[in-house]
C-alpha atoms as a PDB file:
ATOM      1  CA  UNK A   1     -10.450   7.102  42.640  1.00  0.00           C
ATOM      2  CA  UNK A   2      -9.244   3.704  41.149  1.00  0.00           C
ATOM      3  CA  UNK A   3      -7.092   2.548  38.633  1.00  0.00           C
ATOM      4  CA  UNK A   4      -7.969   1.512  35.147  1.00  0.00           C
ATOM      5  CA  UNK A   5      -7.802  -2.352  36.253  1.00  0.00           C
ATOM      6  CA  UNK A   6      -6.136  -3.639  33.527  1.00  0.00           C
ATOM      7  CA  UNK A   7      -3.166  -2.060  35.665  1.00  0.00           C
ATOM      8  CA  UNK A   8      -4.002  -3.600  38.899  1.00  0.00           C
ATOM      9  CA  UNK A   9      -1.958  -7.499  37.856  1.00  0.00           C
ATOM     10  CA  UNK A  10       1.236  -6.319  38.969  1.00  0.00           C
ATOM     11  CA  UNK A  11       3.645  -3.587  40.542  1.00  0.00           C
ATOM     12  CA  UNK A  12       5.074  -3.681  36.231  1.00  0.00           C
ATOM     13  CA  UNK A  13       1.517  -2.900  35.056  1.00  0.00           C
ATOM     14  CA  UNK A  14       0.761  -0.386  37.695  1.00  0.00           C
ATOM     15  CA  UNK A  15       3.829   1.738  36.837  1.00  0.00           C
ATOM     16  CA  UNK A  16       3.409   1.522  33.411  1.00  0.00           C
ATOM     17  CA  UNK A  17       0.414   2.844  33.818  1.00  0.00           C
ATOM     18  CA  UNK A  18       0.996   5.211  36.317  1.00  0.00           C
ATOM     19  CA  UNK A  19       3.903   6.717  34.550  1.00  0.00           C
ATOM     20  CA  UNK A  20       3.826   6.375  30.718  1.00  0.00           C
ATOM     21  CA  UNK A  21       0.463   4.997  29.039  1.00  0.00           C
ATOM     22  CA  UNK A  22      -1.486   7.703  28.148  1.00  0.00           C
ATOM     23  CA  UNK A  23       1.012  10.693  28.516  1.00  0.00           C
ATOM     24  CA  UNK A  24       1.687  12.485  25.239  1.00  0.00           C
ATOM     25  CA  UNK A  25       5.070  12.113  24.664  1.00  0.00           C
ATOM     26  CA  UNK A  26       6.958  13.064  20.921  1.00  0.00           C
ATOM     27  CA  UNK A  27      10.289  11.492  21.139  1.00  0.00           C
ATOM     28  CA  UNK A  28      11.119   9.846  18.150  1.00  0.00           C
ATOM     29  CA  UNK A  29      13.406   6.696  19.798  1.00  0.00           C
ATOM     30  CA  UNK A  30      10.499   6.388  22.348  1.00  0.00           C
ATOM     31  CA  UNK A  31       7.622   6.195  19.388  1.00  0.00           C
ATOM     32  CA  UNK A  32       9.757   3.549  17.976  1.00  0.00           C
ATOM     33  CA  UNK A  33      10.349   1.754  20.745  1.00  0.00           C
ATOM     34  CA  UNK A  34       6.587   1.906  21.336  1.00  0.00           C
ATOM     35  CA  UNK A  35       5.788   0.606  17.912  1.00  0.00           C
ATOM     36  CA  UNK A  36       8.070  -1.897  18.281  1.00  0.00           C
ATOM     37  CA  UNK A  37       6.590  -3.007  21.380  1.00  0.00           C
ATOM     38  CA  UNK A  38       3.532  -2.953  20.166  1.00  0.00           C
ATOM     39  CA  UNK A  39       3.995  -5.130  17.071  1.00  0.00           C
ATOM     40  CA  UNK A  40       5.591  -7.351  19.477  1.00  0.00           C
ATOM     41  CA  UNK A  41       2.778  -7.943  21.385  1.00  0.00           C
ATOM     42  CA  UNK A  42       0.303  -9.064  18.429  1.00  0.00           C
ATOM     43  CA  UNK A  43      -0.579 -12.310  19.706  1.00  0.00           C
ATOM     44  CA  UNK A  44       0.536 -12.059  23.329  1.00  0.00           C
ATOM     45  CA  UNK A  45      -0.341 -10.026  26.453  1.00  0.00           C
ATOM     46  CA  UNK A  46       1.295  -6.668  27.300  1.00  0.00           C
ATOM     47  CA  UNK A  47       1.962  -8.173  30.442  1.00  0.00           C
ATOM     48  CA  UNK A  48       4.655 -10.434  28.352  1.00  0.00           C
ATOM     49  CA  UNK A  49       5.995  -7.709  25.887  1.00  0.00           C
ATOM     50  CA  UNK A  50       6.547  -5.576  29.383  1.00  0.00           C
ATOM     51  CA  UNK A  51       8.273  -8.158  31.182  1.00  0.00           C
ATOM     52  CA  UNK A  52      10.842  -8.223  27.970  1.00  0.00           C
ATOM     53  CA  UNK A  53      11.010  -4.501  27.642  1.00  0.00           C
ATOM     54  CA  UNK A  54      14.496  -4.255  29.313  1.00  0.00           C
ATOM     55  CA  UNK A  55      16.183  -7.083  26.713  1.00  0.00           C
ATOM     56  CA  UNK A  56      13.913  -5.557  24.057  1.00  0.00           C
ATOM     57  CA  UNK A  57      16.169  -1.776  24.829  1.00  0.00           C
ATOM     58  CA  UNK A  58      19.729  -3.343  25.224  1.00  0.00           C
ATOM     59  CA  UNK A  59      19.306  -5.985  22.380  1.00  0.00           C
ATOM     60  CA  UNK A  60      17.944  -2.806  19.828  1.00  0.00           C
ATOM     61  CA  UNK A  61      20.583  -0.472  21.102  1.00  0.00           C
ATOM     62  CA  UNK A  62      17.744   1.741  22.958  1.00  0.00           C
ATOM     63  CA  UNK A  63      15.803   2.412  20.232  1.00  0.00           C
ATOM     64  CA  UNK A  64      17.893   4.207  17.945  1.00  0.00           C
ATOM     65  CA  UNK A  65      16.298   4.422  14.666  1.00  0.00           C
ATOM     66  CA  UNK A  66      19.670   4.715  12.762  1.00  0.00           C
ATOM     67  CA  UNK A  67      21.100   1.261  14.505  1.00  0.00           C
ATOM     68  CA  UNK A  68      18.195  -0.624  14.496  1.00  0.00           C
ATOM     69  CA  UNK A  69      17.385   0.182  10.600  1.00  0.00           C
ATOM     70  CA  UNK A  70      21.312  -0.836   9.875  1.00  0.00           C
ATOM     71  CA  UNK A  71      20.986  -4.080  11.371  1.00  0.00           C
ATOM     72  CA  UNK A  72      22.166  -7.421   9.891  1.00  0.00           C
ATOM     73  CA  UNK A  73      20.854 -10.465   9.273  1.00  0.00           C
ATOM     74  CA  UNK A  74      23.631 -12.076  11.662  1.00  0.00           C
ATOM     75  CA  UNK A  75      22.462  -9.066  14.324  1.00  0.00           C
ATOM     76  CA  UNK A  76      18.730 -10.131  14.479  1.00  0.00           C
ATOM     77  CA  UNK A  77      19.760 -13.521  14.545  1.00  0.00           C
ATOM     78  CA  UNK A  78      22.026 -12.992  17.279  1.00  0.00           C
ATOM     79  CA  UNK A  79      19.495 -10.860  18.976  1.00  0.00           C
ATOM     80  CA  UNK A  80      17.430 -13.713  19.320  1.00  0.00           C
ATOM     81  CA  UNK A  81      19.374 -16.648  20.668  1.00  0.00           C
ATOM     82  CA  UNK A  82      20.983 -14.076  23.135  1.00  0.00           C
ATOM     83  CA  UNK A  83      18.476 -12.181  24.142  1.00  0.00           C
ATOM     84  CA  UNK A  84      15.396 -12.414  26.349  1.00  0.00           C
ATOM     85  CA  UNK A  85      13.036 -10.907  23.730  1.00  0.00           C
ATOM     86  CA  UNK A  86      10.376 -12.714  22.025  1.00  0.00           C
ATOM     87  CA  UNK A  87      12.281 -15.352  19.657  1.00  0.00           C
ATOM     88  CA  UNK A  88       9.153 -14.967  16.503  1.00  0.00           C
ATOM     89  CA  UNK A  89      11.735 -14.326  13.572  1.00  0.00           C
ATOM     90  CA  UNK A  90       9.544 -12.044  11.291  1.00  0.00           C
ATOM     91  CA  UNK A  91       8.615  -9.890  14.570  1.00  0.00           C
ATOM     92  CA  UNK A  92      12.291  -9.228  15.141  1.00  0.00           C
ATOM     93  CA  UNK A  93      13.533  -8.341  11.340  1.00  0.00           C
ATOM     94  CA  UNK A  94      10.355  -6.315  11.499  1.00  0.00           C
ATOM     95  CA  UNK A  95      12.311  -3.788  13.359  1.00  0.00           C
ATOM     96  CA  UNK A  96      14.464  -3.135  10.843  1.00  0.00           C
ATOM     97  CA  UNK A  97      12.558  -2.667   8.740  1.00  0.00           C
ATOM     98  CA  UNK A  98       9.987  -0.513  10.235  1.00  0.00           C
ATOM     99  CA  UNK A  99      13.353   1.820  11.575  1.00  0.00           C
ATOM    100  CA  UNK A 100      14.488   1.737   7.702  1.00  0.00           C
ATOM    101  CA  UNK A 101      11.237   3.051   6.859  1.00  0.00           C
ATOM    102  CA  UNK A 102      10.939   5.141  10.124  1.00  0.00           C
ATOM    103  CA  UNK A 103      14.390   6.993   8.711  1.00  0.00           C
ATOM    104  CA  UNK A 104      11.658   7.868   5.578  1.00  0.00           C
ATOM    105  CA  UNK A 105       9.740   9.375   7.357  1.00  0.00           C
ATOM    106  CA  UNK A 106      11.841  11.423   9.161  1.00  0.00           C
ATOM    107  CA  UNK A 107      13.427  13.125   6.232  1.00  0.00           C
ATOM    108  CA  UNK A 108       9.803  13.639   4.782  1.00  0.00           C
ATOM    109  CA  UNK A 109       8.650  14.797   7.672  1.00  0.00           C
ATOM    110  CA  UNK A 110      11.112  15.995   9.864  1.00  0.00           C
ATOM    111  CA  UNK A 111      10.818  13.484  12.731  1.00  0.00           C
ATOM    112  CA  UNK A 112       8.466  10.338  13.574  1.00  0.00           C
ATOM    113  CA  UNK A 113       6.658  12.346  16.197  1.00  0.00           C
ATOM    114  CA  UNK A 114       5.622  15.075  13.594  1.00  0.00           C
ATOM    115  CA  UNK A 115       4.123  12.224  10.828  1.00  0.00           C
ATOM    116  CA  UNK A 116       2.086  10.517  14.097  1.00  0.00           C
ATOM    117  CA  UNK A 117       1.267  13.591  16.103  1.00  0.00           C
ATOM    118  CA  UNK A 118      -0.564  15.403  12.990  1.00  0.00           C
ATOM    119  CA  UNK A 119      -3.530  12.674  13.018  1.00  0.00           C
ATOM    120  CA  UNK A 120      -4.875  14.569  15.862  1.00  0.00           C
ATOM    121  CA  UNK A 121      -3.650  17.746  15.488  1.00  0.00           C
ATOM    122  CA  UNK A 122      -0.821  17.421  18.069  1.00  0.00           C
ATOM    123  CA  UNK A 123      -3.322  17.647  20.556  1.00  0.00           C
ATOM    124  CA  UNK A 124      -4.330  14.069  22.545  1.00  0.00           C
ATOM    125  CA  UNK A 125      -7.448  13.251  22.104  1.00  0.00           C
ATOM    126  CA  UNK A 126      -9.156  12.612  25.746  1.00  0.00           C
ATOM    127  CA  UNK A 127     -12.082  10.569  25.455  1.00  0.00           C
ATOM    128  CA  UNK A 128     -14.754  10.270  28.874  1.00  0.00           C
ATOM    129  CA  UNK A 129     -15.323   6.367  29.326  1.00  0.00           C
ATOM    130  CA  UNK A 130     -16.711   5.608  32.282  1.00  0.00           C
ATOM    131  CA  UNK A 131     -16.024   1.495  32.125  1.00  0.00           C
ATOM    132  CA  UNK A 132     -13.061   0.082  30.342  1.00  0.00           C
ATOM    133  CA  UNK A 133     -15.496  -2.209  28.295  1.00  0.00           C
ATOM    134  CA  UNK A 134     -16.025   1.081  26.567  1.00  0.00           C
ATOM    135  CA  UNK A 135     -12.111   1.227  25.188  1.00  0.00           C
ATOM    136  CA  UNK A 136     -12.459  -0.111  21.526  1.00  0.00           C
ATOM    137  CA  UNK A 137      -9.931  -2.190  20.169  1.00  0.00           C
ATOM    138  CA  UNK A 138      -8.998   0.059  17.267  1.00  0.00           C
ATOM    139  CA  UNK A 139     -10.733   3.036  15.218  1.00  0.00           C
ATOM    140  CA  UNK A 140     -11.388   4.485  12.113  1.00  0.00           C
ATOM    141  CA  UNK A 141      -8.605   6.508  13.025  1.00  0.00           C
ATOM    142  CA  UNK A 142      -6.044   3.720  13.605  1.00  0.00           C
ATOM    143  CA  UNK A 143      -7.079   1.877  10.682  1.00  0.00           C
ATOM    144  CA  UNK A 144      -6.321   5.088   8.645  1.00  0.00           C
ATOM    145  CA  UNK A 145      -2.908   5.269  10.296  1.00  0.00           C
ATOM    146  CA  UNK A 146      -2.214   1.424   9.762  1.00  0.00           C
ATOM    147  CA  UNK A 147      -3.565   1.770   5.955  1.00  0.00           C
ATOM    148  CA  UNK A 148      -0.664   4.670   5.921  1.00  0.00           C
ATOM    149  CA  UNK A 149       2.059   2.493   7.397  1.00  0.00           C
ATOM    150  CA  UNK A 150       1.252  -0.534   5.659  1.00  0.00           C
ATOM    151  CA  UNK A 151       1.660   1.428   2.375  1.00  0.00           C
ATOM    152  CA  UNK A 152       5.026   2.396   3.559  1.00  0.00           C
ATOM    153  CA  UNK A 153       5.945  -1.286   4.172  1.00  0.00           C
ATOM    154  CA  UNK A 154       5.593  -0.981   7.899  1.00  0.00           C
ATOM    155  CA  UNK A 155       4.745  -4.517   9.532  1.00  0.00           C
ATOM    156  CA  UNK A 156       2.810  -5.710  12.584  1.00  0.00           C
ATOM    157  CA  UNK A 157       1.150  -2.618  12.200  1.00  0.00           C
ATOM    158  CA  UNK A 158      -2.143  -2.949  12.097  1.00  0.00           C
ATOM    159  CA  UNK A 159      -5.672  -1.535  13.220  1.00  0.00           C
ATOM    160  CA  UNK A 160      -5.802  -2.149  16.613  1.00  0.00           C
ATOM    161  CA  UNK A 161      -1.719  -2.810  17.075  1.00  0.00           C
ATOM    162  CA  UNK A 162      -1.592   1.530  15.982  1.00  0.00           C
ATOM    163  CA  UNK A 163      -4.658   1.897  18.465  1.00  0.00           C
ATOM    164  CA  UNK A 164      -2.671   0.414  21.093  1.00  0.00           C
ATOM    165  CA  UNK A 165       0.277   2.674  20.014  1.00  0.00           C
ATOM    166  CA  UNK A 166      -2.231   5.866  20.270  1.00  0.00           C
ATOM    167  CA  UNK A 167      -2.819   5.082  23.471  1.00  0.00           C
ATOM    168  CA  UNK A 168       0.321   4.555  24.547  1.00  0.00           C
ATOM    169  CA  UNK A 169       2.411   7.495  23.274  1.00  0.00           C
ATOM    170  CA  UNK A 170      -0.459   9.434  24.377  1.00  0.00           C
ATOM    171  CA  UNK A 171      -2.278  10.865  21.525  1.00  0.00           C
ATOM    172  CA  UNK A 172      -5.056   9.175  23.218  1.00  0.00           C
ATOM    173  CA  UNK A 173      -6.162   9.406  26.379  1.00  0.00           C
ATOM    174  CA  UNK A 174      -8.113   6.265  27.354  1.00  0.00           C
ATOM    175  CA  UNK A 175      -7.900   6.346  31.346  1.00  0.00           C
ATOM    176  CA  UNK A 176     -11.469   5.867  32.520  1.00  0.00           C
ATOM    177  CA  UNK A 177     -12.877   8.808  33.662  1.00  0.00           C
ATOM    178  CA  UNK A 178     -12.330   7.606  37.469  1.00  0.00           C
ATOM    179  CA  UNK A 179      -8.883   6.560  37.069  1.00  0.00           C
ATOM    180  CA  UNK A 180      -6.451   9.442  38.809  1.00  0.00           C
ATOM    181  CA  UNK A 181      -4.701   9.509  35.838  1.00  0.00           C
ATOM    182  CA  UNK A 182      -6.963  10.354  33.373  1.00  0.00           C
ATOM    183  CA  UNK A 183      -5.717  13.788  31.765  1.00  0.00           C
ATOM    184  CA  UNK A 184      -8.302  15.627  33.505  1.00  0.00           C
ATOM    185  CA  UNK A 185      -8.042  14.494  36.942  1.00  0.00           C
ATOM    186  CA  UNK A 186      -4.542  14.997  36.725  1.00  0.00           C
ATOM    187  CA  UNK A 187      -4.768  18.601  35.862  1.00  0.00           C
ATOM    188  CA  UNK A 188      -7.523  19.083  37.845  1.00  0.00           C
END
């Protein structure tokens, strides 16, 4: 068995891979972080956005929806001459505002995890590719999600930015069928 081989560039990739894309996971500070991520990467490889991930956690206070949607102008600001996190303006006051409406959500829905996970059911969808050329780059499904967010004011959210954010949070599972980490070879 081999690795999907997008996760074969570096040792960051590989764990990444290994250890958190495509595991269902429902923490609310982890979706956002995820979203946020993901947004960031619009534009730039994951590869990048990973290599930032560490700056990206201390400069947003680990994800905490509640600090990151409270925010100031003269926070974000500082955030990005101080920080190694990518320095594109709107991407970084698009965390507050996507944790503002995150906090929305919350109270309508009781958490972040609960207004994501019902698109499928709370149950990952595992799909059975057998090349990675078969991984779309978004789906009816995302762009129903980023229709949903976008309404809410959410930005860098779009089609395939929430596919990417499906996949990674693990609602789906897009391991090729070979890779020893798709969801059936690991509970095989």
């Amino acid at each position: 068995m081999e690795r999907c081989s997008w996760s074969q560039k570096n040792e960051r990739m590989q764990e990444y891979h290994d250890n958190e894309w495509g595991r269902p996971n429902t923490d609310d500070s982890y979706l956002f972080e995820l979203l946020t991520l993901e947004g960031a990467q619009s534009g730039l490889s994951w590869n990048t956005v990973l290599a930032k991930r560490n700056h990206y956690q201390e400069a947003f206070r680990q994800f905490d929806i509640q600090e990151c949607a409270s925010m100031t102008d003269e926070d974000l600001e500082h955030i990005r001459h101080h920080y190694g996190v990518i320095k594109h303006s709107a991407k970084l006051a698009s965390v507050r505002n996507n944790a503002a409406k995150a906090l929305t959500i919350q109270d309508e829905y009781g958490s972040l995890s609960s207004f994501f996970w019902r698109y499928v059911n709370f149950t990952p969808i595992i799909h059975e590719r057998k090349e990675e050329t078969e991984v779309p780059s978004s789906t009816e499904l995302s762009a129903q999600i980023s229709k949903e967010l976008k309404k809410r004011q959410f930005k860098f959210v779009g089609p395939v930015t929430v596919y990417s954010f499906m996949q990674a949070i693990g609602m789906v599972d897009d391991h090729v069928q070979s890779c020893p980490y798709h969801s059936k070879n690991i509970n095989a």
